[in-house]
N, C-alpha and C. Protein backbone atom coordinates (compact mmCIF):
# COMPACT_ATOMS: atom_id res chain seq x y z
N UNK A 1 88.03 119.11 90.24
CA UNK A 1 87.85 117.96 91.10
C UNK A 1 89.02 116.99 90.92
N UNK A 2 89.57 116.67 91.89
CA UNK A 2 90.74 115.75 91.80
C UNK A 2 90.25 114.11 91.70
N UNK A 3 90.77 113.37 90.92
CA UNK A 3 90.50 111.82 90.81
C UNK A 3 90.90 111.29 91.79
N UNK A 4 90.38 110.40 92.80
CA UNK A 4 90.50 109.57 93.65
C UNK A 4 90.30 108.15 93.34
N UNK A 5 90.94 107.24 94.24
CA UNK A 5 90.57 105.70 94.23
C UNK A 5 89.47 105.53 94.91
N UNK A 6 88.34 104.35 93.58
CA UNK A 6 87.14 104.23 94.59
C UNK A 6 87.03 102.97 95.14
N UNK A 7 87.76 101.99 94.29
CA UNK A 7 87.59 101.01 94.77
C UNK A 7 89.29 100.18 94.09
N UNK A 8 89.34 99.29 94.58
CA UNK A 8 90.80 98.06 93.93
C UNK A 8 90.46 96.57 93.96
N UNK A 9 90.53 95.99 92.87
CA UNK A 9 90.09 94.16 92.96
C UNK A 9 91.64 94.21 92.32
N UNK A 10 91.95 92.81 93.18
CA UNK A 10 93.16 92.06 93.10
C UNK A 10 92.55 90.89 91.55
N UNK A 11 93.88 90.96 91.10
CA UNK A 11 92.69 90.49 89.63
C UNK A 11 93.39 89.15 89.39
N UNK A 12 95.30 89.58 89.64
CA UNK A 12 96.36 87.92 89.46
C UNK A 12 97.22 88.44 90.00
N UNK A 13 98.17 87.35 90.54
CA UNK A 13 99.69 88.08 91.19
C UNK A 13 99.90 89.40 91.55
N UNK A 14 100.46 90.51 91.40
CA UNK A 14 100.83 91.69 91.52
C UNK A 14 99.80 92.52 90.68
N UNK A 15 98.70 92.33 90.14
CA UNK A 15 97.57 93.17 89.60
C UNK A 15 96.52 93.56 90.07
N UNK A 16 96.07 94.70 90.25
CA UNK A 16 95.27 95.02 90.46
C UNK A 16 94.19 95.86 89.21
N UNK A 17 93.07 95.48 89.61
CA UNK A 17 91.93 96.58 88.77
C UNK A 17 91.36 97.71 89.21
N UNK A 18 91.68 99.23 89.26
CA UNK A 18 91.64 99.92 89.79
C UNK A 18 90.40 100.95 89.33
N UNK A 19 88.91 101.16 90.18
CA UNK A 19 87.98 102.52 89.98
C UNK A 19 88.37 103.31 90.24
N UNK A 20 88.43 104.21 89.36
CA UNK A 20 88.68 105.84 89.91
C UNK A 20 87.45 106.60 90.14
N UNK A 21 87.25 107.81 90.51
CA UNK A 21 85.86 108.56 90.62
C UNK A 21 84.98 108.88 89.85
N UNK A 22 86.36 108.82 88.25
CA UNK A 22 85.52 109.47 87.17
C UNK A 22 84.71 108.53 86.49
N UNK A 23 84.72 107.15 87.01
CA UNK A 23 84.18 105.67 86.32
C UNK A 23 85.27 105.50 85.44
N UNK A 24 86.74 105.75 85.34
CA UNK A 24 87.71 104.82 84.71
C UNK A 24 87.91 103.90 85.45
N UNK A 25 88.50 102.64 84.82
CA UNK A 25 89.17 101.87 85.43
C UNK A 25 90.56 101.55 84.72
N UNK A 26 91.27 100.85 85.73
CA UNK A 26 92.42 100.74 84.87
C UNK A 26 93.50 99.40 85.37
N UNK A 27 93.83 99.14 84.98
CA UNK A 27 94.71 97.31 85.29
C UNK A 27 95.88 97.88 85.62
N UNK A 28 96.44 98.23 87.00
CA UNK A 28 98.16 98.38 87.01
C UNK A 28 98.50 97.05 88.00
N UNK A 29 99.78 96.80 87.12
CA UNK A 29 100.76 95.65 87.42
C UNK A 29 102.04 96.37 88.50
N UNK A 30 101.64 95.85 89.72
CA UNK A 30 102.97 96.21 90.53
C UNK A 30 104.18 95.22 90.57
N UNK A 31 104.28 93.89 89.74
CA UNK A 31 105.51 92.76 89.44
C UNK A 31 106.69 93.83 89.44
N UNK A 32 106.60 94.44 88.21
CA UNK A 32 107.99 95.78 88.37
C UNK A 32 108.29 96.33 89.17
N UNK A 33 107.11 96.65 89.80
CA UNK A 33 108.15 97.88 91.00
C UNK A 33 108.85 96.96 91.99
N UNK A 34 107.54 96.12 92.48
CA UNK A 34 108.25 95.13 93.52
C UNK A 34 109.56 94.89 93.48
N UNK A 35 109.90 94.14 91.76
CA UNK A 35 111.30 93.31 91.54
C UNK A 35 112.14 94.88 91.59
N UNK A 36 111.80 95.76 91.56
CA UNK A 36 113.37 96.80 91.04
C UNK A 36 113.27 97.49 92.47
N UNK A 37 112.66 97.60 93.66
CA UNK A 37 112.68 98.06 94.80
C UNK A 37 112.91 97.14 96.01
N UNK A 38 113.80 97.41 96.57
CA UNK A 38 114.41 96.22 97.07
C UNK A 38 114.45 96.74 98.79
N UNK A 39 113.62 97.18 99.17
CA UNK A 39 113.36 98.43 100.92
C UNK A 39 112.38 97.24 101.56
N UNK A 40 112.83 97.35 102.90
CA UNK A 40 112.19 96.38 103.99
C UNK A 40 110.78 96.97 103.85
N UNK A 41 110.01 97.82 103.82
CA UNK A 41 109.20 98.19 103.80
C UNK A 41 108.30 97.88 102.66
N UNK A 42 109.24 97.45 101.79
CA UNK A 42 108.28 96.72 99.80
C UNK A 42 108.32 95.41 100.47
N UNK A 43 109.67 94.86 101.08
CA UNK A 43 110.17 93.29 100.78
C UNK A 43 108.74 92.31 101.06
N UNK A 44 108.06 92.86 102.30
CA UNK A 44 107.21 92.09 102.18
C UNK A 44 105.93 91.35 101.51
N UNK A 45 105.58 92.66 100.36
CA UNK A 45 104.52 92.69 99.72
C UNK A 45 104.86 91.89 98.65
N UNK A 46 105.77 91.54 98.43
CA UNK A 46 106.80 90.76 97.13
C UNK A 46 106.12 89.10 97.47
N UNK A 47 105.49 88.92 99.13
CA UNK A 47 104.70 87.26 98.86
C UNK A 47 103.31 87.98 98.28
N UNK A 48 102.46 87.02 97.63
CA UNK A 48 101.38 87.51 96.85
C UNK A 48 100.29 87.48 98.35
N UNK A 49 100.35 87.00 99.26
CA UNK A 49 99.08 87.14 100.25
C UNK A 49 99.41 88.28 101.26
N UNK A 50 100.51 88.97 100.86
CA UNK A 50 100.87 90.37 102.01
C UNK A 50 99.81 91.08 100.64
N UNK A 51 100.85 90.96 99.79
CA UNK A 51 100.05 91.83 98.72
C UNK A 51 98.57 92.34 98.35
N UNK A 52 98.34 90.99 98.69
CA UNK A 52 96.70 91.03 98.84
C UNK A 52 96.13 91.68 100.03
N UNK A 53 96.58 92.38 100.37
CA UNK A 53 96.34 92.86 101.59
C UNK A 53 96.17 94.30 101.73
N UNK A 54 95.74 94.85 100.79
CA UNK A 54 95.77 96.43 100.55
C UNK A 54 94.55 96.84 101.06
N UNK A 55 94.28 98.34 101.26
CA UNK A 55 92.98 98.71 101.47
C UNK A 55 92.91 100.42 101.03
N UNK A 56 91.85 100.67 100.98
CA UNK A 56 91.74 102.30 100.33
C UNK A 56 91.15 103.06 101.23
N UNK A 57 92.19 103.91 101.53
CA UNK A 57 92.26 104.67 102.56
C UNK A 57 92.20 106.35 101.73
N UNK A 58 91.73 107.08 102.26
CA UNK A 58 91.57 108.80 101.52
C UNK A 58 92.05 108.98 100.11
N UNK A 59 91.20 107.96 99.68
CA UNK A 59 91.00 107.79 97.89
C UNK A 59 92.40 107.28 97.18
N UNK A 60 93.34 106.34 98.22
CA UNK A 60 94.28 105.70 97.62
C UNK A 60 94.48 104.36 97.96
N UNK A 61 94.94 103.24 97.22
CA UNK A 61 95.21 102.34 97.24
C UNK A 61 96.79 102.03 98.66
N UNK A 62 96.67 101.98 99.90
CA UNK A 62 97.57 101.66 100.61
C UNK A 62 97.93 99.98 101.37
N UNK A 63 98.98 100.02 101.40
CA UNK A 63 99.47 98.85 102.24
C UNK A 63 99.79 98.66 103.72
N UNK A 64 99.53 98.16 104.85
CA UNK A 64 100.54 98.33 105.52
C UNK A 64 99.60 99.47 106.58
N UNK A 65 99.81 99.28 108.03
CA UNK A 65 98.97 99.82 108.88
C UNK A 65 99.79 101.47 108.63
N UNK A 66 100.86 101.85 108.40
CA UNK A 66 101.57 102.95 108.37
C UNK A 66 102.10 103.47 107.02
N UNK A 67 101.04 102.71 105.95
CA UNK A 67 101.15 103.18 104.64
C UNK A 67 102.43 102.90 104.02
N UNK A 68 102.78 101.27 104.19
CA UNK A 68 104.67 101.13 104.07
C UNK A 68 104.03 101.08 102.27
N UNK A 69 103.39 101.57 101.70
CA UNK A 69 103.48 101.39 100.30
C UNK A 69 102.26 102.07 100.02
N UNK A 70 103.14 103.14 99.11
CA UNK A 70 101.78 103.98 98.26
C UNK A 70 102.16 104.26 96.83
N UNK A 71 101.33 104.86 96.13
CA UNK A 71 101.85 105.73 94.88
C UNK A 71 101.10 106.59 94.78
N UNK A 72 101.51 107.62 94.05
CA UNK A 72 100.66 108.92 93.31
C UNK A 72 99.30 107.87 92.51
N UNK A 73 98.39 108.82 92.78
CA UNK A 73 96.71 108.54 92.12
C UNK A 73 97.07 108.73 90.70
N UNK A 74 97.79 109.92 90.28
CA UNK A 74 98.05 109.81 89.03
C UNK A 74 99.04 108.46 88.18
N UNK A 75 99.61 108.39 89.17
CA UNK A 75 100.41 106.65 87.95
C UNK A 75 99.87 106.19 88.22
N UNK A 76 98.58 105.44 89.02
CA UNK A 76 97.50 104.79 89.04
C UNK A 76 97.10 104.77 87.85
N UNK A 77 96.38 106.50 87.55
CA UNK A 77 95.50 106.11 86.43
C UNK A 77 96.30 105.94 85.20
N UNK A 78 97.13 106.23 85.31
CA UNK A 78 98.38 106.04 83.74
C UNK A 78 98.21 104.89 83.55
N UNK A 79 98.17 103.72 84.61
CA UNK A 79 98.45 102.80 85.04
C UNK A 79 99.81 101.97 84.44
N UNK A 80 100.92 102.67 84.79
CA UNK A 80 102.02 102.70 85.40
C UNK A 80 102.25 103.29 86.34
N UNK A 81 103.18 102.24 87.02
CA UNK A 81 103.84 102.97 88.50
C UNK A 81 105.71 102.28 87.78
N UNK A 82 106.21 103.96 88.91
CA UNK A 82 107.83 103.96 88.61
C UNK A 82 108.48 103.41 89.74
């Protein structure tokens, strides 16, 4: 069975608290990626109320009506993203 996103609470700035299927949860900080990715498609999520603006779509955390921001489920649950 593959781990999916079940749910995401915005917790401070660039954090989120992330359910997975298996009942983990896990705290990933997107501040890093934001600052080291510098694509029209991030730039916007870099104000904290775009950011806040995510939704979970086929068990992932996405941004953006055309998915301008995703990551692998697995650095989710690492909770790091590269």
């Amino acid at each position: 069975m593959d781990i999916i996103v079940v749910r995401a609470e915005h917790v401070e700035n660039y954090k989120l608290e992330i359910l997975f299927s298996n009942d983990k949860k896990k705290l990933v900080d997107f501040s890093t990626f934001l600052d080291l990715h510098s694509y029209p498609q991030y730039n916007k999520y870099k104000k904290e109320s775009n950011f806040k603006k995510f939704k979970i779509e086929n068990g992932n955390v996405v941004w953006g009506k055309d998915w301008d921001m995703i990551f692998p489920v697995d650095e989710l649950y690492k909770g790091k993203i590269n």
